[in-house]
N, C-alpha and C. Protein backbone atom coordinates (compact mmCIF):
# COMPACT_ATOMS: atom_id res chain seq x y z
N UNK A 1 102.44 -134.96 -21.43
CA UNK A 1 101.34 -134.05 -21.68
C UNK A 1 101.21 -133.77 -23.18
N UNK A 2 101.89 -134.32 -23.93
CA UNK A 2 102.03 -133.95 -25.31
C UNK A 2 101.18 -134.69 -25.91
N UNK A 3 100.51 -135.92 -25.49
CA UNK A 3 99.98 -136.75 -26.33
C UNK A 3 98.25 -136.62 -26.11
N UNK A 4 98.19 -135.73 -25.45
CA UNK A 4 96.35 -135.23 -25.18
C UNK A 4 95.96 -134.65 -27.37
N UNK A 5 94.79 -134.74 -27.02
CA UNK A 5 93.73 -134.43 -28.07
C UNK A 5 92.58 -133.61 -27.94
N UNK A 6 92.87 -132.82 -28.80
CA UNK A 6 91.83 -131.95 -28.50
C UNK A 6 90.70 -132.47 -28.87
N UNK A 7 89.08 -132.26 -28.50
CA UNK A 7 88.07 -133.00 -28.57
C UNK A 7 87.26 -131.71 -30.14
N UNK A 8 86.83 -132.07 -30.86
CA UNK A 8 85.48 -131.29 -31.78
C UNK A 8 84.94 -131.73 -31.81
N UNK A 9 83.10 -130.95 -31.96
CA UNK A 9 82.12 -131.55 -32.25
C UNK A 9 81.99 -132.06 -33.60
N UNK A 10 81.25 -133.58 -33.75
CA UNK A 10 80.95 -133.74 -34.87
C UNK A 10 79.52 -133.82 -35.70
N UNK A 11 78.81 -133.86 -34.51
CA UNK A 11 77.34 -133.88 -34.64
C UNK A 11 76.91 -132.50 -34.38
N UNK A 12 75.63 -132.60 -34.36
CA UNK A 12 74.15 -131.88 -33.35
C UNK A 12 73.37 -132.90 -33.32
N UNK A 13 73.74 -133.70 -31.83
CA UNK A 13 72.95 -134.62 -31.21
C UNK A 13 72.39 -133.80 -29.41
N UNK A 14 71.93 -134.22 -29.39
CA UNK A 14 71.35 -133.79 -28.05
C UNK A 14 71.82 -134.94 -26.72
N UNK A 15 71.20 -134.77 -25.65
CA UNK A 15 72.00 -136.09 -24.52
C UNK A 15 71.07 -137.03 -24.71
N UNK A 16 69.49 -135.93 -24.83
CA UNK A 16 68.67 -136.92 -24.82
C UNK A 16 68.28 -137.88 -26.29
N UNK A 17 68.46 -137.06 -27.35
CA UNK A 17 68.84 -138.06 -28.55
C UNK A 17 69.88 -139.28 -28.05
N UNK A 18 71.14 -138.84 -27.87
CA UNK A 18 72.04 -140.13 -27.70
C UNK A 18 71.33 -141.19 -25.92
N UNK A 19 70.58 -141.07 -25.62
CA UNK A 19 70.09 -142.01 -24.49
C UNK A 19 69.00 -142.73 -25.42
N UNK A 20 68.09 -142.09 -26.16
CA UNK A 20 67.50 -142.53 -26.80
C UNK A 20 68.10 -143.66 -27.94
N UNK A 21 68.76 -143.07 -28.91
CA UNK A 21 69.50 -143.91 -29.76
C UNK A 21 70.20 -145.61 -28.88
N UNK A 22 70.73 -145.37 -28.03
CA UNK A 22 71.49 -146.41 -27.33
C UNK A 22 70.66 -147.16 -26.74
N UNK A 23 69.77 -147.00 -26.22
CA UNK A 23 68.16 -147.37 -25.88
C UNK A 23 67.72 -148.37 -26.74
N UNK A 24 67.91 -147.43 -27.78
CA UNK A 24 66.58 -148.83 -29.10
C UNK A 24 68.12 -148.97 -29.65
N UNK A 25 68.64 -148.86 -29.81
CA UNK A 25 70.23 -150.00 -30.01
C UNK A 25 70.38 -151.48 -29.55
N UNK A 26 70.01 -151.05 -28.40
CA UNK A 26 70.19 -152.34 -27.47
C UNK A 26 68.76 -153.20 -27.37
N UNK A 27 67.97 -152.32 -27.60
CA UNK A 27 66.17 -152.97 -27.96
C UNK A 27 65.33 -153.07 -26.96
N UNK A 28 66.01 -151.85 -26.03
CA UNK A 28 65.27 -151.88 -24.59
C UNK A 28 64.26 -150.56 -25.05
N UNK A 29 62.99 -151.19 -23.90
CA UNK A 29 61.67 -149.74 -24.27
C UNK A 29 62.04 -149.10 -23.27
N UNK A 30 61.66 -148.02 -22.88
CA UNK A 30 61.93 -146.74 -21.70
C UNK A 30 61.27 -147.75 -20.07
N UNK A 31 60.40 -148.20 -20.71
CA UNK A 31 59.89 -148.99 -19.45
C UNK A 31 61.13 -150.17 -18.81
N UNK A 32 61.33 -151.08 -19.99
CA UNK A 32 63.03 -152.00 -19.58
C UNK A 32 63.78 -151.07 -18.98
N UNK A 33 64.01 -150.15 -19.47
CA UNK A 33 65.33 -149.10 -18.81
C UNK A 33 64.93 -148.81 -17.59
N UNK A 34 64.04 -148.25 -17.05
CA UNK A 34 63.19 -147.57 -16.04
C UNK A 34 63.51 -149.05 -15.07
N UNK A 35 62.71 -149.99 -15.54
CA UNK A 35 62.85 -151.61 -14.52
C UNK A 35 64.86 -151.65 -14.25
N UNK A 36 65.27 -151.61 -15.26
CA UNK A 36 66.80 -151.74 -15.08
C UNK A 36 67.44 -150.75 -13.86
N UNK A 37 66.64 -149.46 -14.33
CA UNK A 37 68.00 -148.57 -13.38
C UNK A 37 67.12 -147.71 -12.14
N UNK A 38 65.77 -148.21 -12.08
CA UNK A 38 65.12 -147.56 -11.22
C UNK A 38 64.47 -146.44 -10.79
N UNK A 39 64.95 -145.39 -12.14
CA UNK A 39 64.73 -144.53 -12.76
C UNK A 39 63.25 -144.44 -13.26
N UNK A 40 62.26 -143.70 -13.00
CA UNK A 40 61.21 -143.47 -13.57
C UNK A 40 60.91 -143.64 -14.86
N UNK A 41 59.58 -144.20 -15.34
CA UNK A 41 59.82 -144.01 -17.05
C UNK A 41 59.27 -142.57 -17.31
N UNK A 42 58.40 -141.84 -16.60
CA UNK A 42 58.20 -140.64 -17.36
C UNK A 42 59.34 -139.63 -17.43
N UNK A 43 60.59 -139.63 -16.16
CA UNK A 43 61.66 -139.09 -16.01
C UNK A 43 62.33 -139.54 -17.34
N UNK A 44 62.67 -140.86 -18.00
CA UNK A 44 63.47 -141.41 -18.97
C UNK A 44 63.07 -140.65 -20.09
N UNK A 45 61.16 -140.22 -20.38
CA UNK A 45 61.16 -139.49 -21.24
C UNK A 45 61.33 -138.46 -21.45
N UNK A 46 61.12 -137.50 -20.42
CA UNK A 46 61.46 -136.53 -20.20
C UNK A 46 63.24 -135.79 -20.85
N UNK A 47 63.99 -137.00 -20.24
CA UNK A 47 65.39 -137.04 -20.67
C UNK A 47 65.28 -137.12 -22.33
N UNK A 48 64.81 -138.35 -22.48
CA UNK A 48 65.08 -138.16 -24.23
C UNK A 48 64.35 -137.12 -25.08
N UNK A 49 63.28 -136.69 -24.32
CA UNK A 49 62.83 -135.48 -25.35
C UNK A 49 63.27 -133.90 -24.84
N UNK A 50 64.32 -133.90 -23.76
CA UNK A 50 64.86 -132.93 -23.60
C UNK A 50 64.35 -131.72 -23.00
N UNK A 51 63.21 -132.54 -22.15
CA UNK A 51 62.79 -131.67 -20.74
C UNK A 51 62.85 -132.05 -19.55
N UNK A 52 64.18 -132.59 -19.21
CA UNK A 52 64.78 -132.37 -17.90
C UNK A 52 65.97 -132.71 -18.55
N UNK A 53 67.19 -132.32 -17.31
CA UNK A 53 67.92 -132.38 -17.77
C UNK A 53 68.93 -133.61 -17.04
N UNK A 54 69.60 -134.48 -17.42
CA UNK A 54 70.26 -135.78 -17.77
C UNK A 54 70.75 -135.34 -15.59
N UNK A 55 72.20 -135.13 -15.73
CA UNK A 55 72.55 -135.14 -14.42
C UNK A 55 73.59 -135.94 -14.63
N UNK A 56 74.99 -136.14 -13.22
CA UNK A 56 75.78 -136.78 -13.47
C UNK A 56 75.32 -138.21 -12.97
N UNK A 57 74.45 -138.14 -11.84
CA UNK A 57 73.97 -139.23 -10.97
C UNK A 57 73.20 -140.30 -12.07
N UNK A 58 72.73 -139.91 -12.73
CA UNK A 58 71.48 -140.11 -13.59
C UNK A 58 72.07 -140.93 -14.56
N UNK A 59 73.22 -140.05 -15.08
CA UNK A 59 74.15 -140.28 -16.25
C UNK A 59 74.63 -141.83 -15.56
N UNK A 60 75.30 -141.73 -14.84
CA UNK A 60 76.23 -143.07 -14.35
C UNK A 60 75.30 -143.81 -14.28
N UNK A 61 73.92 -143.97 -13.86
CA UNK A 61 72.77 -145.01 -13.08
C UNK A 61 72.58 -145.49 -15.17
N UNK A 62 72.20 -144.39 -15.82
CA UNK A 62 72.02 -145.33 -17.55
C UNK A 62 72.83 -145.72 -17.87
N UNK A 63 74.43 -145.24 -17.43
CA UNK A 63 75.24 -145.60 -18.44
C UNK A 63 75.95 -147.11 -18.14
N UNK A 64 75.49 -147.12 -16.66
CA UNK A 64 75.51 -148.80 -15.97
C UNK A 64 74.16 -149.48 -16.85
N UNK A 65 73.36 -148.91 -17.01
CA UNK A 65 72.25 -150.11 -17.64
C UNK A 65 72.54 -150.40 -18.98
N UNK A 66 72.76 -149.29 -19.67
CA UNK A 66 73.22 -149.75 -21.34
C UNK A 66 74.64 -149.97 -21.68
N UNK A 67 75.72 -150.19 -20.37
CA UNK A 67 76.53 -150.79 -20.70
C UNK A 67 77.63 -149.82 -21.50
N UNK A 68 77.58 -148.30 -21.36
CA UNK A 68 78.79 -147.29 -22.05
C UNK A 68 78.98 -146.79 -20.73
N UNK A 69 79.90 -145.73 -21.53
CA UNK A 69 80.74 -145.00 -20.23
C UNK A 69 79.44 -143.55 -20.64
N UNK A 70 79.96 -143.38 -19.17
CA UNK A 70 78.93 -141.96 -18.69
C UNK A 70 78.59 -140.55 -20.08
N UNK A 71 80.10 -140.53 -20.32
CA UNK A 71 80.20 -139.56 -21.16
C UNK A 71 80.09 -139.52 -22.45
N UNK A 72 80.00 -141.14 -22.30
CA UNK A 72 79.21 -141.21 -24.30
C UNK A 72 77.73 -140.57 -24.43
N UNK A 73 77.03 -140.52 -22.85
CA UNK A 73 75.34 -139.98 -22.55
C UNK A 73 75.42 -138.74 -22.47
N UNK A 74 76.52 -137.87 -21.70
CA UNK A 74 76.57 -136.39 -21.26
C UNK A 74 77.18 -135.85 -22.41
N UNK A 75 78.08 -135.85 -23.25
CA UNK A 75 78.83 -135.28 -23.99
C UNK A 75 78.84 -136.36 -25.63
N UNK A 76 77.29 -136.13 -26.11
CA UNK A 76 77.38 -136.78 -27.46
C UNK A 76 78.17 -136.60 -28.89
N UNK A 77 78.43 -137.15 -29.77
CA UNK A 77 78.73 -135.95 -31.00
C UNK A 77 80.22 -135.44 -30.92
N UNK A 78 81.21 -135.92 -29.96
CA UNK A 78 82.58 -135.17 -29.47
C UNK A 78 83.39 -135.95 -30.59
N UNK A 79 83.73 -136.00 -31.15
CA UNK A 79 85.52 -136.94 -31.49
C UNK A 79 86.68 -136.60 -30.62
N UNK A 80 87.35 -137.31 -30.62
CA UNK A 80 88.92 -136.53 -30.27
C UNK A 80 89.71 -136.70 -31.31
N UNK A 81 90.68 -135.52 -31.51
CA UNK A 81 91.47 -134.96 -32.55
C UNK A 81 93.19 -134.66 -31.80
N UNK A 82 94.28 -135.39 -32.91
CA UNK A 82 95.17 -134.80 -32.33
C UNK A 82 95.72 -133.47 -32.66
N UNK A 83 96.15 -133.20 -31.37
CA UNK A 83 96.83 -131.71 -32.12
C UNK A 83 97.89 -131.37 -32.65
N UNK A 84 98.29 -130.41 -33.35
CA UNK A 84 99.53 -130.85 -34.55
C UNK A 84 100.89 -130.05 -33.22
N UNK A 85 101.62 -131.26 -33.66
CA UNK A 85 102.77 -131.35 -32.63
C UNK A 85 102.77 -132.26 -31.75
N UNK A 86 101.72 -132.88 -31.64
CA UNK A 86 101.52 -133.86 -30.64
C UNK A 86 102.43 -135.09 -31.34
């Protein structure tokens, strides 16, 4: 148990900024994504401009299409840090 890390923020990114960013990363339009995960495109925008809100279901269904783990979409901006003594 000694070797955990504590997590800090390093940004002010939003969920729906980081879906967005990873999005045109990869060079997919909201519509590709939407065809990919089945997901609505007005829902996708909704997500990136941060009027609805992401979900865990939601989270796993993008984070299978763009290829990260869930929590790089739900929890943007984190580092992990060790803690002293560790």
């Amino acid at each position: 148990m000694g070797n955990h890390r504590k997590a800090k923020k390093r940004a002010a990114v939003s969920v729906g900024e980081s879906v967005r960013t990873i999005r045109e990363l990869q060079k997919l339009s909201q519509n590709e994504l939407a065809r990919r995960t089945g997901i609505p495109q007005p829902t996708i925008s909704a997500i990136e401009n941060g009027r609805i809100r992401l979900g865990v279901e939601r989270a796993k269904v993008l984070a299978r299409a763009l290829t990260c783990h869930p929590a790089v979409l739900v929890f943007p901006g984190w580092e992990v840090e060790l803690q002293a003594g560790a």
